[in-house]
Protein backbone atom coordinates (compact mmCIF):
# COMPACT_ATOMS: atom_id res chain seq x y z
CA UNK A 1 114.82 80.65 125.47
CA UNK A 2 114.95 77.48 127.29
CA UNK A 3 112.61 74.25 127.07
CA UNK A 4 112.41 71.36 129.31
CA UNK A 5 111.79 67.94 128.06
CA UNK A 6 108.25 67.35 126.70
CA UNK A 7 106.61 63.63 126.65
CA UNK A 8 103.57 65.48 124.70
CA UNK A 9 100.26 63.70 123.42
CA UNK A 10 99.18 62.60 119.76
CA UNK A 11 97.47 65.58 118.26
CA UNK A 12 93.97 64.34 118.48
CA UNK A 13 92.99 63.19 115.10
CA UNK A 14 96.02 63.52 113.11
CA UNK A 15 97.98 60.25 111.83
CA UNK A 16 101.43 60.52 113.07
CA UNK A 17 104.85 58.89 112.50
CA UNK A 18 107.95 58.59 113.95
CA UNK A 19 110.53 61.22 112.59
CA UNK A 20 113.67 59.70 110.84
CA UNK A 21 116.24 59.05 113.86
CA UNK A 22 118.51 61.13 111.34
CA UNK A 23 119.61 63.60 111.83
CA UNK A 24 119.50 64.13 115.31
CA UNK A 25 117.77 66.72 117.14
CA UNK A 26 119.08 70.23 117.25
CA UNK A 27 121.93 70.91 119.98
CA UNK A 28 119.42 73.88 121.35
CA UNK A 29 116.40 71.32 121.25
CA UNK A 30 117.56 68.34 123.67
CA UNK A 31 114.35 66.32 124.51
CA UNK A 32 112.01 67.83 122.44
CA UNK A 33 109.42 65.62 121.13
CA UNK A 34 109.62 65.14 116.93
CA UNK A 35 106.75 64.70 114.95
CA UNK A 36 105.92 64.43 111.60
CA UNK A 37 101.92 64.16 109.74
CA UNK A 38 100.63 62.03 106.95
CA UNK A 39 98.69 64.96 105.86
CA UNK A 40 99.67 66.74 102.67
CA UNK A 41 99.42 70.03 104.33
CA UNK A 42 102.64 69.22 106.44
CA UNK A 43 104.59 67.14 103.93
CA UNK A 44 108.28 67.83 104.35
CA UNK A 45 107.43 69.31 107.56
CA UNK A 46 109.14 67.93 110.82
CA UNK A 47 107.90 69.76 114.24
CA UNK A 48 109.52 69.78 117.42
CA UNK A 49 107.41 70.22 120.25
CA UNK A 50 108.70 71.56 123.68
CA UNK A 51 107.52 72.62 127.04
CA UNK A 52 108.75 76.43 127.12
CA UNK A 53 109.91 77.90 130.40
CA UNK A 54 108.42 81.36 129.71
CA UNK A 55 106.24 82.99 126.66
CA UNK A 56 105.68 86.78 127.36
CA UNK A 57 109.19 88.11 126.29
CA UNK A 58 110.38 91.32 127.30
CA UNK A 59 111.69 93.06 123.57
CA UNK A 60 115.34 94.48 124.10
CA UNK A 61 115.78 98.09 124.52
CA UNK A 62 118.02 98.52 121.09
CA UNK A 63 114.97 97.15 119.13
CA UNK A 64 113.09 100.63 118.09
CA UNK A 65 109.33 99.30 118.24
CA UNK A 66 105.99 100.67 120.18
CA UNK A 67 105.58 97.67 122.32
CA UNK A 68 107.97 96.19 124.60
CA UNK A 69 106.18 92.99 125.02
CA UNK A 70 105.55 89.64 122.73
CA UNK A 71 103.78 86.32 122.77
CA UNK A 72 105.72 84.05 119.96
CA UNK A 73 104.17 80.11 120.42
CA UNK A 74 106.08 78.84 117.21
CA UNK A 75 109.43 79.24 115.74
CA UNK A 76 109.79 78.69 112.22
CA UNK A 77 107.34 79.19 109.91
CA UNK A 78 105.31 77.13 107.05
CA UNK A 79 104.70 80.31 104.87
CA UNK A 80 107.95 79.91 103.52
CA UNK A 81 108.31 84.13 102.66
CA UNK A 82 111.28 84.02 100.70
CA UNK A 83 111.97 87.70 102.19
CA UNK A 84 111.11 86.66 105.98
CA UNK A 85 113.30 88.61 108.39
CA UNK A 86 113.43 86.19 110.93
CA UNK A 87 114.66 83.33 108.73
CA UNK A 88 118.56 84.17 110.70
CA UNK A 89 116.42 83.66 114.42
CA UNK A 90 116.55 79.66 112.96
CA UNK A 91 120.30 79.68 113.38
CA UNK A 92 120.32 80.26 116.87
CA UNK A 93 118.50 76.71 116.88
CA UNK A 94 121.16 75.15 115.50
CA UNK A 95 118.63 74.83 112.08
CA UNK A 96 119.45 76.97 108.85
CA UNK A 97 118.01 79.95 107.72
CA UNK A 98 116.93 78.62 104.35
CA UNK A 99 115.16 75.73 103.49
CA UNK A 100 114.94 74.76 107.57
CA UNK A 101 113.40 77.77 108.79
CA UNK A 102 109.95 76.46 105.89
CA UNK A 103 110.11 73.11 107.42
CA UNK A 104 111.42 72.75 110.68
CA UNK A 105 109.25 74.14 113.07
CA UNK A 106 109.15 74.66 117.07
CA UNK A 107 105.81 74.24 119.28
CA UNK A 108 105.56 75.84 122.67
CA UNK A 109 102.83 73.21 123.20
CA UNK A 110 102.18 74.72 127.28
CA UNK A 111 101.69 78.80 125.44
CA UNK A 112 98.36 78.61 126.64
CA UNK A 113 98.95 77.96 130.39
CA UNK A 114 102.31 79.91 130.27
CA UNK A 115 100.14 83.30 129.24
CA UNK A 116 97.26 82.49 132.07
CA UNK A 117 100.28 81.79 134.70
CA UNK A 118 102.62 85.06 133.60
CA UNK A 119 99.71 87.21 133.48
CA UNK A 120 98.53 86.29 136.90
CA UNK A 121 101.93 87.23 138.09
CA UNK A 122 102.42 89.78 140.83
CA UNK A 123 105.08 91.59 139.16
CA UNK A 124 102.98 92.14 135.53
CA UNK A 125 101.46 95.47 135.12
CA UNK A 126 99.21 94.83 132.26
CA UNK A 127 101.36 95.80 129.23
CA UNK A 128 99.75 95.87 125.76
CA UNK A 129 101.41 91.89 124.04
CA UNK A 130 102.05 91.93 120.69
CA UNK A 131 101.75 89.11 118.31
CA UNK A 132 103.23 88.20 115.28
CA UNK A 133 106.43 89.87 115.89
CA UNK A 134 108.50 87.07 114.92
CA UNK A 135 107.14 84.13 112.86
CA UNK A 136 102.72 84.14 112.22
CA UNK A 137 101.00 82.40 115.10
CA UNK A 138 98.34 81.45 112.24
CA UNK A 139 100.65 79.49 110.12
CA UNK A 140 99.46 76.18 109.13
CA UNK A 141 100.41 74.56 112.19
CA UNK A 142 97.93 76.26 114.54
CA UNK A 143 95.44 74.70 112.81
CA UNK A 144 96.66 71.42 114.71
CA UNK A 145 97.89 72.44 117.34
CA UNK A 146 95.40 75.50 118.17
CA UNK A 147 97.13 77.30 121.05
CA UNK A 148 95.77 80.56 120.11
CA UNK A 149 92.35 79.87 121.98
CA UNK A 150 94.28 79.45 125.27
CA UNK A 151 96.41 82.42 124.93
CA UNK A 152 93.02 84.99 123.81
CA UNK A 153 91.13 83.41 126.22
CA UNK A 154 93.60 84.06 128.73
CA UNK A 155 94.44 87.86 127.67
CA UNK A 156 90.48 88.52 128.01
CA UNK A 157 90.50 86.64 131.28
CA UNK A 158 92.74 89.28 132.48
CA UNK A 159 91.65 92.39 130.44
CA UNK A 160 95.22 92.92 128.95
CA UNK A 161 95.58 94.33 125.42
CA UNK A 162 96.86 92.82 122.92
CA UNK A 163 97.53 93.21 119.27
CA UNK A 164 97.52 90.36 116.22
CA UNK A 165 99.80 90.76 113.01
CA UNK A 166 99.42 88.15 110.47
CA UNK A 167 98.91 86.86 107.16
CA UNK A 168 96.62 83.78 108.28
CA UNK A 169 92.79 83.55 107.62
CA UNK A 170 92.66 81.31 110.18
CA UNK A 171 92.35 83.93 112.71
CA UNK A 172 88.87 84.33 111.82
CA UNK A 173 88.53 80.92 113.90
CA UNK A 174 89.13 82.64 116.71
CA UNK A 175 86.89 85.63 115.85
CA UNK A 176 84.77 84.93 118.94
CA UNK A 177 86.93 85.01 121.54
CA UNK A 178 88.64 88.55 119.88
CA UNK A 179 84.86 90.34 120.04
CA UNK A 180 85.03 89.28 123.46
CA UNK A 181 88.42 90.44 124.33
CA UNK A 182 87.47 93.73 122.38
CA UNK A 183 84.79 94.08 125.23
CA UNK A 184 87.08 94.28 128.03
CA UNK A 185 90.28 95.48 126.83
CA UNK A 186 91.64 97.21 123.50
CA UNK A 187 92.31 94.56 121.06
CA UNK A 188 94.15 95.26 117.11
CA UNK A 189 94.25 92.77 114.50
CA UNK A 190 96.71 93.61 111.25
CA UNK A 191 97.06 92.10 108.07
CA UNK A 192 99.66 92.05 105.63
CA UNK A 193 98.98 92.61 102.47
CA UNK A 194 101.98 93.84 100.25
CA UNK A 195 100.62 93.40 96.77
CA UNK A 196 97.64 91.34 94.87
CA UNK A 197 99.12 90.05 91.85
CA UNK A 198 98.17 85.80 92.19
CA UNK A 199 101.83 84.65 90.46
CA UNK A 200 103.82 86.57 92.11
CA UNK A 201 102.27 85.82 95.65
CA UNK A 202 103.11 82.03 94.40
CA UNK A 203 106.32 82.70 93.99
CA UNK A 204 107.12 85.00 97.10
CA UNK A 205 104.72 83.68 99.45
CA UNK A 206 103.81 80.25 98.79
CA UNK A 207 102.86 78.96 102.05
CA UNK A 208 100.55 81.54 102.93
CA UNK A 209 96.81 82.14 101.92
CA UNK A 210 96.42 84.21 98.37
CA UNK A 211 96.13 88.09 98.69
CA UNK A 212 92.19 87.89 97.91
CA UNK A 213 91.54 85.36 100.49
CA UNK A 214 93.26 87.75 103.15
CA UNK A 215 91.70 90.46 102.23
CA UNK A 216 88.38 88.94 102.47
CA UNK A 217 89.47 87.95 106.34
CA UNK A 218 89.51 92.01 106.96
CA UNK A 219 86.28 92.20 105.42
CA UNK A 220 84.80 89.43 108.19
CA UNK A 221 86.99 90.86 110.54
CA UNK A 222 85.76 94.79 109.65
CA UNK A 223 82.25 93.37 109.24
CA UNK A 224 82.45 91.89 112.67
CA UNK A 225 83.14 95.60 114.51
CA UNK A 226 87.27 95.15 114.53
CA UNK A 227 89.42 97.56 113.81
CA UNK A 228 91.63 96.11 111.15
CA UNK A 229 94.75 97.97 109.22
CA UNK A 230 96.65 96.13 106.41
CA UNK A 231 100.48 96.43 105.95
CA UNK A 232 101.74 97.05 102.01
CA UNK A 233 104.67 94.92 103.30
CA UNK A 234 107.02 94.11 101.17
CA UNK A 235 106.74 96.08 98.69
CA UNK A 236 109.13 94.50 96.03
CA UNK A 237 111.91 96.45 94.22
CA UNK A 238 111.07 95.77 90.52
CA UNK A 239 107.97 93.31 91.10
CA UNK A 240 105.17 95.14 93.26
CA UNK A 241 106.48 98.98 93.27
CA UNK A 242 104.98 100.05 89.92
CA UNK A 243 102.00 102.68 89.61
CA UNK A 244 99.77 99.75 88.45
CA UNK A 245 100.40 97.45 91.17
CA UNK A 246 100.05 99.71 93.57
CA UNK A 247 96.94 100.96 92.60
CA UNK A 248 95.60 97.48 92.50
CA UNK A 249 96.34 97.23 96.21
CA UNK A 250 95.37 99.83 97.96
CA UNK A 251 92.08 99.54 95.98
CA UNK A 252 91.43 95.79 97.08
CA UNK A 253 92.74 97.54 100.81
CA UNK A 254 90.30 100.13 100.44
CA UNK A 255 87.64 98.07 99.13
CA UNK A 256 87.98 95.48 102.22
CA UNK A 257 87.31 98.12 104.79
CA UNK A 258 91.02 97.99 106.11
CA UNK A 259 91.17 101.13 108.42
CA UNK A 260 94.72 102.32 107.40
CA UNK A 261 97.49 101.10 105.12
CA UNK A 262 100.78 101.03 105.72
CA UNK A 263 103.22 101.25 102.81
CA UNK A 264 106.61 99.39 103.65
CA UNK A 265 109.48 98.83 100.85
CA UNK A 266 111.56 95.53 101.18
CA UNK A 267 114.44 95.24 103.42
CA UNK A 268 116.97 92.49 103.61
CA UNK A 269 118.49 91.40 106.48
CA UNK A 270 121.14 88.89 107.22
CA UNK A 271 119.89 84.83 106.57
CA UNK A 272 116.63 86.33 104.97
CA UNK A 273 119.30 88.65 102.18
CA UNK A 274 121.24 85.67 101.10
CA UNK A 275 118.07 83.33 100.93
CA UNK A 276 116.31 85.54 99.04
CA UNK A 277 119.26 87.01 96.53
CA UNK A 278 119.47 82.97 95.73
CA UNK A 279 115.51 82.97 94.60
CA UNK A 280 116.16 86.54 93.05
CA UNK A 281 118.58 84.37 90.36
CA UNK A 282 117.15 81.86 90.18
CA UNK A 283 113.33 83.41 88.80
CA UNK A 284 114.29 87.39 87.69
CA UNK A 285 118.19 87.53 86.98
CA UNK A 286 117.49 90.54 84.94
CA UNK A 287 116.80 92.23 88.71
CA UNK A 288 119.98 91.53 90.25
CA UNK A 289 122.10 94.14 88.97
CA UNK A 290 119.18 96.67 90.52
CA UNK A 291 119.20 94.86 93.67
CA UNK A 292 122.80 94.96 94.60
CA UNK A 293 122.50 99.02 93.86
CA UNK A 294 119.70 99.26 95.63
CA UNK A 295 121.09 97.08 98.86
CA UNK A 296 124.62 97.96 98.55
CA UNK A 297 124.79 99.96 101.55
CA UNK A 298 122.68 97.89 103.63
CA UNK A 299 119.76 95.79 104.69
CA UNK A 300 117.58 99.24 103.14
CA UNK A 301 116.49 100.61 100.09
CA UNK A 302 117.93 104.43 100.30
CA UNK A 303 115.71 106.80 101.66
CA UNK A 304 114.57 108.60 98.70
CA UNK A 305 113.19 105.36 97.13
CA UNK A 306 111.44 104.89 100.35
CA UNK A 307 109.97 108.68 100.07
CA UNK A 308 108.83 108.17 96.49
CA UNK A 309 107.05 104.59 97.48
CA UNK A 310 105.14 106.27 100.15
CA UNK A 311 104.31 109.63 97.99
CA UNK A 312 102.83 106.46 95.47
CA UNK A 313 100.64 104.87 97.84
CA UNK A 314 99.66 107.70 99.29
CA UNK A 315 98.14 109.73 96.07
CA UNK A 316 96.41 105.86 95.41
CA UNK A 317 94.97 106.06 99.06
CA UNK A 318 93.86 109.39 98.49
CA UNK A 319 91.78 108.54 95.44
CA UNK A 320 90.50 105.12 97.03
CA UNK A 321 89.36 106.95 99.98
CA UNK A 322 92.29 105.94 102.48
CA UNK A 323 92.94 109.91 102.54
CA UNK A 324 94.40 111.13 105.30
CA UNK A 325 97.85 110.82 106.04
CA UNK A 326 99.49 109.93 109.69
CA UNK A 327 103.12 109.39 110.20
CA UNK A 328 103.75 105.75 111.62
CA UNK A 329 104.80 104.66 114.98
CA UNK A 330 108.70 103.56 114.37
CA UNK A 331 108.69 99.89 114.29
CA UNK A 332 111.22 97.47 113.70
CA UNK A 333 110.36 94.60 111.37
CA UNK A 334 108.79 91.35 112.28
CA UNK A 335 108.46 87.77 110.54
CA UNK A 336 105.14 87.16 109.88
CA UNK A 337 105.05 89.51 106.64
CA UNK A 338 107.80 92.46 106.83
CA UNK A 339 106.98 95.50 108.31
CA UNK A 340 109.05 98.20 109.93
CA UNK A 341 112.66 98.51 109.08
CA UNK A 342 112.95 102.27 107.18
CA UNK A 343 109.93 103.12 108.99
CA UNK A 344 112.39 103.47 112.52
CA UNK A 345 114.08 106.45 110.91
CA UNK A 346 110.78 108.26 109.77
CA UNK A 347 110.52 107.04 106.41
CA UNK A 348 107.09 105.51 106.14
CA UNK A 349 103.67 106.82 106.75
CA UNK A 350 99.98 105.68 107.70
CA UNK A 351 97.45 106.27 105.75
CA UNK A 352 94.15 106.26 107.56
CA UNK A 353 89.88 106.84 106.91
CA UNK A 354 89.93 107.17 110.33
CA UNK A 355 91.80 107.26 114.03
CA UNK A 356 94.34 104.66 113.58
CA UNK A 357 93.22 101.55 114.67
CA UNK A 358 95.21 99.89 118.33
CA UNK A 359 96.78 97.51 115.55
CA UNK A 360 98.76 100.31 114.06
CA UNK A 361 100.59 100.20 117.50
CA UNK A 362 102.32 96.70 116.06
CA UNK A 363 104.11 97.56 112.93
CA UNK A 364 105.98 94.69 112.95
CA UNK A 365 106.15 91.17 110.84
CA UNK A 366 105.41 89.86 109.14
């Protein structure tokens, strides 16, 4: 991705300060403008905002997912997901994958006008967009710099479908402009949702909103005549993969009105493996010696621990009423909250109440 140089605005109402002239900016980021708020919600936080020469990326061919098209407005991410996949995308930024990829993040401040101007395009067909694939468009940030608006607005100004994947209430912000994209074209929202236990989401999630308050947001969103399906993604070797905590989960899923659940076990990738085997020692050393023979051939848990997760949350989803089962469109995984990986060699299924919902189509993230 290239940017050109941005001379952007104050974000209306927010104090701002000039960024420490040290360090520089990234070697990928030349002229991109730095800010930093005086709001405790971004402290430690440094954004750099660019003008991005396109935003509807084509996915490459080797990537085994059911979309080949994505809308990503920020890089980086304030969730701060010790297990994020995309925390090794920071590196190509000339940032880390660690403590960077939390606090360091990139604005596509034009997103909006980009999506009205690519979709008006000649030579676009309409594609279904997916979004979420890489970091959550509702992180923190888009509550300041709210280019979500612009790029709904423009999808339903064009009737293209589109599909949401993220951990962020704030979606429900935008709830008005999604019933009216619903009207014209097909429109998914997931959430994920790998476990419900308050401490550990503190400790593996602690930029994001709790597990409650998310579920709650498919509630409004299922209340409101969406479509919603929740993601069991991660589901955490050791931490979130006994019979209790499952159970727990799939009946707060249940119980929100998700339409499907989709059980995914952790996977480890390169930049999000090391980052997280440090916070794995750091908080549950008695875990490591499982970990390394879980992950010893790879960024995935073997196949039969896989199998027996699924068998799991599928007897739960039975008895919770999530009862039928449907095998799950291979998917590779995405940022905002973990999804795919085993699932692109058959390994994971859906478990629906009813048709699976057009946000099943993005099992990605998060």
């Amino acid at each position: 991705m290239r940017w050109d140089n941005l001379t952007a605005p104050p974000v209306e109402g927010v104090p701002e300060r000039a960024a420490p002239a040290t360090p520089p900016l990234p070697l990928a980021l030349p002229g991109a403008t730095v800010r930093t708020f005086d709001t405790p919600a971004f402290a430690g936080m440094t954004f750099y905002e660019v003008r991005a020469k396109s935003i509807i990326n084509r996915v490459p061919g080797t990537s085994r997912v059911p979309f080949e098209w994505t809308i990503n407005p920020y890089r980086g991410c304030s969730h701060a997901c010790v297990y994020c996949y995309a925390r090794n995308t920071h590196t190509y930024l000339d940032l880390d994958a660690g403590a960077d990829f939390d606090s360091k993040v990139i604005v596509k401040v034009n997103a909006g006008e980009l999506v009205r101007r690519e979709l008006a395009a000649p030579r676009w067909r309409g594609a279904h967009v997916a979004m979420g694939t890489n970091v959550d468009c509702y992180q923190r940030a888009e509550g300041r710099y709210q280019l979500m608006p612009q790029i709904i607005a423009a999808l339903r100004d064009f009737a293209n479908p589109f599909s949401i994947l993220t951990k962020g209430t704030l979606v429900l912000r935008d709830l008005p402009l999604l019933r009216q994209a619903a009207e014209v074209t097909r429109v998914g929202v997931s959430y994920s949702v790998g476990f419900v236990d308050e401490r550990l989401w503190r400790a593996v999630e602690p930029g994001t909103p709790s597990p409650r308050r998310r579920l709650d947001a498919v509630r409004a969103l299922s209340d409101a005549g969406l479509s919603v399906g929740v993601l069991m993604a991660p589901i955490l070797p050791g931490l979130s993969d006994s019979d209790e905590s499952i159970d727990a989960t799939v009946a707060a899923i249940a119980a929100a009105g998700a339409t499907s659940v989709t059980p995914i076990a952790l996977h480890l990738r390169p930049g999000a493996r090391e980052w997280y085997a440090h916070w794995l020692a750091r908080e549950f050393p008695h875990l490591v010696p499982r970990y390394r023979e879980l992950y010893r051939a790879g960024a995935y848990a073997p196949q039969a621990y896989q199998r027996e997760l699924t068998a799991r949350v599928r007897i739960a989803a039975r008895r919770h009423g999530l009862y039928r089962s449907e095998p799950a469109e291979h998917a590779e995984p995405g940022e905002s909250g973990q999804g795919g990986g085993p699932g692109e060699r058959g390994g994971h299924r859906r478990l629906t109440k009813s048709p699976p919902p057009p946000a099943a189509e993005q099992l990605s993230l998060l």
